[in-house]
C-alpha atoms as a PDB file:
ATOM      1  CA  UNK A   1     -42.805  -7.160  -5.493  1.00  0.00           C
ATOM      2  CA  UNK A   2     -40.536  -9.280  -3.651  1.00  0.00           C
ATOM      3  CA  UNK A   3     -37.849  -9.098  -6.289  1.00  0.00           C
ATOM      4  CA  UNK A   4     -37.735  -5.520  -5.914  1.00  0.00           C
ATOM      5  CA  UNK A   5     -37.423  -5.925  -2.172  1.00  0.00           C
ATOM      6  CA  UNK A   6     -34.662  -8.416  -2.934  1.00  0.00           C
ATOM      7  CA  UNK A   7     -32.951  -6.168  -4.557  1.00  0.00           C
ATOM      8  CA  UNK A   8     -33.348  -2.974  -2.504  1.00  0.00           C
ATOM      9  CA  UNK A   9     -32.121  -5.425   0.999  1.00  0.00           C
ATOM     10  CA  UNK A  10     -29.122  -5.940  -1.635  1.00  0.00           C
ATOM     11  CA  UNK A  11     -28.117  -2.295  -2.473  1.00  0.00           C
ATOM     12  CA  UNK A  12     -28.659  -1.897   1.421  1.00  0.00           C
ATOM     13  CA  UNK A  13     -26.386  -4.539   2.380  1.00  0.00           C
ATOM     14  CA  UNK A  14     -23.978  -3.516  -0.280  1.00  0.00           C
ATOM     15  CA  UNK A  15     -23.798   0.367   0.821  1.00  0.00           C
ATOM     16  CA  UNK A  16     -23.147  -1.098   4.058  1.00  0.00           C
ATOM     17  CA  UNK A  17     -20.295  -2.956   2.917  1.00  0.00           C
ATOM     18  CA  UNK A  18     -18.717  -0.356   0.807  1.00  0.00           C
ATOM     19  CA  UNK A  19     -19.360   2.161   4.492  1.00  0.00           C
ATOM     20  CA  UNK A  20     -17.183  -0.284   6.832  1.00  0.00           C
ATOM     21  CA  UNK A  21     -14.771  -1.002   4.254  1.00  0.00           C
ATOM     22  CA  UNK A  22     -14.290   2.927   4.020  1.00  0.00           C
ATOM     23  CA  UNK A  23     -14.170   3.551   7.848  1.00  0.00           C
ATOM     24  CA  UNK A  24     -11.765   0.373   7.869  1.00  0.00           C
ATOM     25  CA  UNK A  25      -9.661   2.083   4.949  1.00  0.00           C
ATOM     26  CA  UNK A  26      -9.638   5.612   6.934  1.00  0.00           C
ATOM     27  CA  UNK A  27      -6.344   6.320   8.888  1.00  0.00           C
ATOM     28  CA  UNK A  28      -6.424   9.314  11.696  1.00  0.00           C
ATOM     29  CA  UNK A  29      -3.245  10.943  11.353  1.00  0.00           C
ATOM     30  CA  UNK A  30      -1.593  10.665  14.220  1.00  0.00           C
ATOM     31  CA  UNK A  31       2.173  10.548  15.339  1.00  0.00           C
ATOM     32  CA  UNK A  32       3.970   7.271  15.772  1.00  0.00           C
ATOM     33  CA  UNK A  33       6.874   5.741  17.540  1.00  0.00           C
ATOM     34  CA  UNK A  34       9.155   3.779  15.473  1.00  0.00           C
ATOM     35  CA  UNK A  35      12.729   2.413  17.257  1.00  0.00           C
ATOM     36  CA  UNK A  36      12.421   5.489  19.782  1.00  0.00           C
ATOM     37  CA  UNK A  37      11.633   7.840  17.403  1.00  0.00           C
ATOM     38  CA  UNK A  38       8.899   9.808  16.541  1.00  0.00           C
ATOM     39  CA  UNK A  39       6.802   9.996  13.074  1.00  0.00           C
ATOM     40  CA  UNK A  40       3.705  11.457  11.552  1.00  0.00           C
ATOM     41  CA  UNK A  41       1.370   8.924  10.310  1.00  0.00           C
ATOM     42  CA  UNK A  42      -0.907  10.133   7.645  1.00  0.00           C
ATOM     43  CA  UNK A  43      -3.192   9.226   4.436  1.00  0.00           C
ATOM     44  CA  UNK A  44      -1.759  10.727   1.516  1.00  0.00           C
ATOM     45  CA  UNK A  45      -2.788  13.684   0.244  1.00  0.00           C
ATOM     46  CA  UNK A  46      -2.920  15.320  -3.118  1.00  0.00           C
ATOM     47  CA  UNK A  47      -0.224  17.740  -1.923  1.00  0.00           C
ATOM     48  CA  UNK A  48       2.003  15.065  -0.875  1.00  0.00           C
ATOM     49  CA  UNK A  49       2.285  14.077  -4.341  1.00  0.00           C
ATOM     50  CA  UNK A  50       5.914  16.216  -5.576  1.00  0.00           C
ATOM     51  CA  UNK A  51       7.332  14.644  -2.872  1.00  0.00           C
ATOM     52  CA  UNK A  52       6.252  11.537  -3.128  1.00  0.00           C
ATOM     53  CA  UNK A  53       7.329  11.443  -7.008  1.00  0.00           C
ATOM     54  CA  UNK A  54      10.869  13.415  -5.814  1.00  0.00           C
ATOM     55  CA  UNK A  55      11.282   9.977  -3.314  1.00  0.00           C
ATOM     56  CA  UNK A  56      10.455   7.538  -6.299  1.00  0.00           C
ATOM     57  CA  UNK A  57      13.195   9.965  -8.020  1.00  0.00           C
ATOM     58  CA  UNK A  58      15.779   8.906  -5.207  1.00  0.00           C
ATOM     59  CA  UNK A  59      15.183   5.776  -5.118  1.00  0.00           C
ATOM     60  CA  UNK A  60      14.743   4.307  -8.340  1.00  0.00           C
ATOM     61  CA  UNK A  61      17.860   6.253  -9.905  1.00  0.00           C
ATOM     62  CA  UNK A  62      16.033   9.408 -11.150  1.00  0.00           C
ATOM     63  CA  UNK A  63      13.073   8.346 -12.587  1.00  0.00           C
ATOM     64  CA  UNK A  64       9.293   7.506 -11.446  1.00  0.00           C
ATOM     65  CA  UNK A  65       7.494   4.423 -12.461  1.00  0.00           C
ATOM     66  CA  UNK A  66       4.376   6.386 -11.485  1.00  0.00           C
ATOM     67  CA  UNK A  67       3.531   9.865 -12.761  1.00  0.00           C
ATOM     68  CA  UNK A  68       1.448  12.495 -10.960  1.00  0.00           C
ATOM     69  CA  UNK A  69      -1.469  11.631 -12.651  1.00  0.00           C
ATOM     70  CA  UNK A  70      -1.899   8.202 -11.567  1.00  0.00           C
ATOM     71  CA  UNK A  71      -0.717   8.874  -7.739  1.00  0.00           C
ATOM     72  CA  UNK A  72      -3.886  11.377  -8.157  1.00  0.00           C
ATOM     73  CA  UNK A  73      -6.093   8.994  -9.218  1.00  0.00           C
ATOM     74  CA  UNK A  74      -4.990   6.120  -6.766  1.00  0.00           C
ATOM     75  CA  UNK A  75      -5.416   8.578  -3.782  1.00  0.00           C
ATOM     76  CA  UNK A  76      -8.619  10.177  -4.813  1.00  0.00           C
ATOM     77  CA  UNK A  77     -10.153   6.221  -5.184  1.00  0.00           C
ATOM     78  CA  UNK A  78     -11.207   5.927  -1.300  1.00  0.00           C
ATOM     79  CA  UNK A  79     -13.284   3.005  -1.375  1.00  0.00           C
ATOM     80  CA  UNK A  80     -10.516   0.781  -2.507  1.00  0.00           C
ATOM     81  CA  UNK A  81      -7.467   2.384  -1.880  1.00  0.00           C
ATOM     82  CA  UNK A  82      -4.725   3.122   0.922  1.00  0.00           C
ATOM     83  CA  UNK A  83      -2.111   5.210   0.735  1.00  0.00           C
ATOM     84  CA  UNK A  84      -0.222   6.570   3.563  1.00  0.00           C
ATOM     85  CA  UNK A  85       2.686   8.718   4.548  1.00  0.00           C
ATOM     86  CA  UNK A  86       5.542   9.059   7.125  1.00  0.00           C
ATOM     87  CA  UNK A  87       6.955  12.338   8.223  1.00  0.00           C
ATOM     88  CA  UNK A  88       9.896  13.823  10.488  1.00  0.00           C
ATOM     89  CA  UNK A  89      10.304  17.371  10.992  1.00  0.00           C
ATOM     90  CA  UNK A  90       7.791  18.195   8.461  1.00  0.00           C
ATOM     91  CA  UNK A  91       9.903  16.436   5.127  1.00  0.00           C
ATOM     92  CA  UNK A  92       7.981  13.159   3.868  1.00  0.00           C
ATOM     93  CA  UNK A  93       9.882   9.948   4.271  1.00  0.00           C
ATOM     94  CA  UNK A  94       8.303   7.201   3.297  1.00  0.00           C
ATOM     95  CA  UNK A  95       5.064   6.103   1.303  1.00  0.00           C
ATOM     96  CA  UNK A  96       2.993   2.569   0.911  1.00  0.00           C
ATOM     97  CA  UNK A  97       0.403   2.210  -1.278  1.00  0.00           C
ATOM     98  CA  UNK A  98      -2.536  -0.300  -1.046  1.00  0.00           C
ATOM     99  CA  UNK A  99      -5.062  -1.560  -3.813  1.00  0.00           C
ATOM    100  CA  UNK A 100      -8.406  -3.759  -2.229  1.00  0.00           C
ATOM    101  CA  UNK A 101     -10.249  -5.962  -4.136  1.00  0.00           C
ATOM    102  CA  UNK A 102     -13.263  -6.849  -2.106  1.00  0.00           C
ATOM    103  CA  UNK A 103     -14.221  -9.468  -4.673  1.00  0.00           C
ATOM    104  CA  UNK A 104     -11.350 -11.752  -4.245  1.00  0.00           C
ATOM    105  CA  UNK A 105     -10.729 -10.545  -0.749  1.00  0.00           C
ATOM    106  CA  UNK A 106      -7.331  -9.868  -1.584  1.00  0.00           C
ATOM    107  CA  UNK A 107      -4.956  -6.578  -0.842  1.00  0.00           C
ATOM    108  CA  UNK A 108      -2.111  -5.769  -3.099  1.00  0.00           C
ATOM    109  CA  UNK A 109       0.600  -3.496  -2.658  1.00  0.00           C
ATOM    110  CA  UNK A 110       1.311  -0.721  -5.301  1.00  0.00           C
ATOM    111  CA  UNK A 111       4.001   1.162  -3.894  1.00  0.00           C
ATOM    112  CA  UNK A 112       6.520   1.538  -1.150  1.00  0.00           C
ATOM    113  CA  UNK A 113       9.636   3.548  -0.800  1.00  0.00           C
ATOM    114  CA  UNK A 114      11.619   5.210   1.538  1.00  0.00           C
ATOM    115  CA  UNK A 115      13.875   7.669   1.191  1.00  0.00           C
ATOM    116  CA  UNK A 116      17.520   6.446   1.048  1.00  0.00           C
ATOM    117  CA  UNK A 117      18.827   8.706   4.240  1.00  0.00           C
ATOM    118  CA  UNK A 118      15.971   7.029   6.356  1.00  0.00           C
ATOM    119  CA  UNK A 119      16.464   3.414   4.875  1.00  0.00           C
ATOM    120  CA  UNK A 120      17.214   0.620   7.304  1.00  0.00           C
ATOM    121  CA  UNK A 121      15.266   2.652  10.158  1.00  0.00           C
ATOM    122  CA  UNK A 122      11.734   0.308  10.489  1.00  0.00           C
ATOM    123  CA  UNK A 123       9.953   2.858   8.372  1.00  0.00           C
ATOM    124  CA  UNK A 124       8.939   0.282   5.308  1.00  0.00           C
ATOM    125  CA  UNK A 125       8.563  -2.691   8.439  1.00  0.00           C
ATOM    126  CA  UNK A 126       6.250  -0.239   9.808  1.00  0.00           C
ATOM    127  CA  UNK A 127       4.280   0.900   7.089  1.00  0.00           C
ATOM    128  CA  UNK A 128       4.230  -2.747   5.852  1.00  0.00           C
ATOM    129  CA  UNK A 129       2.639  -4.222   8.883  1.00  0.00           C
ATOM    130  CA  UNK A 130      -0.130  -0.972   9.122  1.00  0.00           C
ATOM    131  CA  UNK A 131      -1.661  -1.867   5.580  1.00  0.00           C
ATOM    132  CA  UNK A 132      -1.364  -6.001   6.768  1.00  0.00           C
ATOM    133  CA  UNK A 133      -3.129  -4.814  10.154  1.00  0.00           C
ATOM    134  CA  UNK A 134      -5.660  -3.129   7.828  1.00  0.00           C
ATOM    135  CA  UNK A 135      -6.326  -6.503   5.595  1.00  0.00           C
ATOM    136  CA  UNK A 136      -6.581  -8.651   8.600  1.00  0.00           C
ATOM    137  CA  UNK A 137      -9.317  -6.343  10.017  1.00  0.00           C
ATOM    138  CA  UNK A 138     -10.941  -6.125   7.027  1.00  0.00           C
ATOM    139  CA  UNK A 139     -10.907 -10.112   6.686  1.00  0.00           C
ATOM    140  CA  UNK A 140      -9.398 -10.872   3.892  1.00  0.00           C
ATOM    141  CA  UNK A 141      -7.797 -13.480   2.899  1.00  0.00           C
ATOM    142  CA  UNK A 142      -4.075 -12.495   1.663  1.00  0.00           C
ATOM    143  CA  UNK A 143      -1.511  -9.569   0.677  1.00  0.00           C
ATOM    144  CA  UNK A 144       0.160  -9.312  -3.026  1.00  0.00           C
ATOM    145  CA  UNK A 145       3.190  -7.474  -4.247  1.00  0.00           C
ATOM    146  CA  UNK A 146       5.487  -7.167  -6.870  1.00  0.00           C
ATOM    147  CA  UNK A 147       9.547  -6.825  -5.720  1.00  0.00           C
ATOM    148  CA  UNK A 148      12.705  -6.352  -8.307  1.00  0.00           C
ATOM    149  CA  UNK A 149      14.348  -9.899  -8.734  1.00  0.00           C
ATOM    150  CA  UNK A 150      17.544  -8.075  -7.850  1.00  0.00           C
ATOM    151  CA  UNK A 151      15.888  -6.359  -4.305  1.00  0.00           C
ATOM    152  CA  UNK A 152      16.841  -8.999  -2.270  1.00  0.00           C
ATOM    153  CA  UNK A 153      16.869  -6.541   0.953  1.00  0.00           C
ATOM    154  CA  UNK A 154      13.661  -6.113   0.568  1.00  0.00           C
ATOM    155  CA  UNK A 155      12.444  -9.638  -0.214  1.00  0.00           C
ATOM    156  CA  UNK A 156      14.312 -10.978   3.138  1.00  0.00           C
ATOM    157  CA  UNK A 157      11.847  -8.109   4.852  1.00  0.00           C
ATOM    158  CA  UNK A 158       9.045  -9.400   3.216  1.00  0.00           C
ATOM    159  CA  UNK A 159       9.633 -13.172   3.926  1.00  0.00           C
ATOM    160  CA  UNK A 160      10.497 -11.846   7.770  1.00  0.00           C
ATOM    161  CA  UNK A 161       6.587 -10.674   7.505  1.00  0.00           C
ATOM    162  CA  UNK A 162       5.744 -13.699   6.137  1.00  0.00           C
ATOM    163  CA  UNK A 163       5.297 -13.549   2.483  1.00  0.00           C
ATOM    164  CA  UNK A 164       6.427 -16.423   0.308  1.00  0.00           C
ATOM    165  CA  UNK A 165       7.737 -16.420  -3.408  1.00  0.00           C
ATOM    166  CA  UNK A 166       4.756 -17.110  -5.823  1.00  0.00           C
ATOM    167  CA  UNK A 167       6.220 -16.858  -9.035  1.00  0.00           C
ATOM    168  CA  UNK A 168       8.396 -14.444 -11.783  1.00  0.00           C
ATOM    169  CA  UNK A 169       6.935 -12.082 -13.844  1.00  0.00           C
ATOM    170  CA  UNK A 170       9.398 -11.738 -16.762  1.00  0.00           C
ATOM    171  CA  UNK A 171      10.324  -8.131 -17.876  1.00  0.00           C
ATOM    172  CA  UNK A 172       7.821  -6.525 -15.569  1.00  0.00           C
ATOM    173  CA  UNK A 173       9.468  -2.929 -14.868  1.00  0.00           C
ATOM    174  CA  UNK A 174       9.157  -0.336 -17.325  1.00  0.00           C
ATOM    175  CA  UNK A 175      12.463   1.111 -18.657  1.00  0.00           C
ATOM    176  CA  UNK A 176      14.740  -1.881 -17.908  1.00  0.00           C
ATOM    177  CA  UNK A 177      12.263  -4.950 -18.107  1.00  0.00           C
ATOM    178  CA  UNK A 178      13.983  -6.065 -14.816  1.00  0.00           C
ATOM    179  CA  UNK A 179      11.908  -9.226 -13.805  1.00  0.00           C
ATOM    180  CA  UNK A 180       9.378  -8.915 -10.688  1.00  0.00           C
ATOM    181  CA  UNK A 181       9.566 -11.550  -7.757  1.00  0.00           C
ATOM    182  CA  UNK A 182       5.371 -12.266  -7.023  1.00  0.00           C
ATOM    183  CA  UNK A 183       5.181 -12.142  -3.313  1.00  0.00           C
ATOM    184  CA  UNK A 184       2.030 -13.738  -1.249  1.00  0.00           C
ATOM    185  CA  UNK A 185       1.162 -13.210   2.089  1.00  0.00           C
ATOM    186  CA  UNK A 186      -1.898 -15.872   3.439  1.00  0.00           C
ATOM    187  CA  UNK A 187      -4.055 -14.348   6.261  1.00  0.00           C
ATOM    188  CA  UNK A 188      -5.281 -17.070   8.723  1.00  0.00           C
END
C-alpha cells in the first residue's frame, strides 16, 4: 500500500512539474519596444511556418536547414519547447527557437534568424535574452547553442551575453559540413 502511495505522490509531483514548466514556457503575445521601436512578440504558430522557412531561405543563401515538417513538430512539443516570433507591420522578422531538457536542467537553442533588412537592429539581442530570462526562471542551470565557425558577428553577440566557447563540432552543417562553434552559457 504505501508503494502505491509512493508512487501516486510521484505522478502528482511530476504533473506538477511538467504544469509550471508549461506556464513558465507560455509567452502572452504582446508588443515590445526594442531601440524605440515597436514589435509584436509572439509564440510561433503553425501558420508562421512559410515565413519562417522563407527567412531561413534569406539567410542561409536559399536553402533551409529545417523543413516544414520538423518546425511543426518542434512547435506543436509545448512541454519542452519555445519558439517565438517578432513582427513589424504585420511581416515576421525574426525567430528563436528553444529545446528544454528538464533532466539535465539545461536549455539549448535550435534556431535563430533574422531577416537580413532588420539585422543589426537588437532583434536576435532581444529574442536571445527572452529565452535566457525564461531558463533563469525556470532554474536551470545553463544555455547551449551551436554557431557557424565562420559567424563571428554572431559569436561576439553571444560572448557579449555571456556565453563562452566549449568546443568544435567538425562538419556539423548539412550541405557544406561547415564546422559548429559549441557555445555555453552558466546560470548562477
Amino acid at each position: 500500500m504505501l508503494k502505491k502511495f509512493k508512487t501516486w505522490y510521484q505522478n502528482i509531483f511530476k504533473q506538477q512539474e511538467r504544469l509550471k514548466r508549461r506556464e513558465l514556457l507560455d509567452v502572452k503575445n504582446h508588443q515590445v519596444e526594442i531601440r524605440d521601436t515597436l514589435y509584436f512578440l509572439a509564440k510561433a504558430q503553425f501558420t508562421d511556418i512559410p515565413e519562417i522557412l522563407g527567412i531561413e531561405r534569406a539567410v542561409y543563401g536559399g536553402k533551409t536547414p529545417w523543413d516544414s515538417t520538423a518546425f511543426a513538430a518542434e512547435i506543436n512539443r509545448i512541454n519542452d519547447r519555445l519558439y517565438l516570433v517578432l513582427r513589424r507591420n504585420d511581416r515576421l522578422l525574426a525567430v528563436v527557437g528553444c529545446s528544454f531538457d528538464h533532466s539535465k536542467k539545461e536549455a539549448h537553442v535550435t534556431n535563430i534568424a533574422v531577416v537580413p533588412d532588420y539585422q543589426n537592429r537588437g532583434l536576435g539581442y532581444f529574442l536571445m535574452t527572452t529565452v535566457i530570462k525564461k531558463t533563469r526562471e525556470l532554474e536551470y542551470l545553463r544555455v547551449t547553442l551551436e554557431v557557424r565557425i565562420s559567424n563571428e558577428h554572431a559569436q561576439r553577440i553571444y560572448r557579449d551575453l555571456g556565453f563562452q566557447n566549449d568546443g568544435i563540432k567538425r562538419g556539423y552543417y548539412f550541405g557544406d559540413h561547415e564546422d559548429a562553434q559549441d557555445m555555453t552559457l552558466i546560470l548562477n
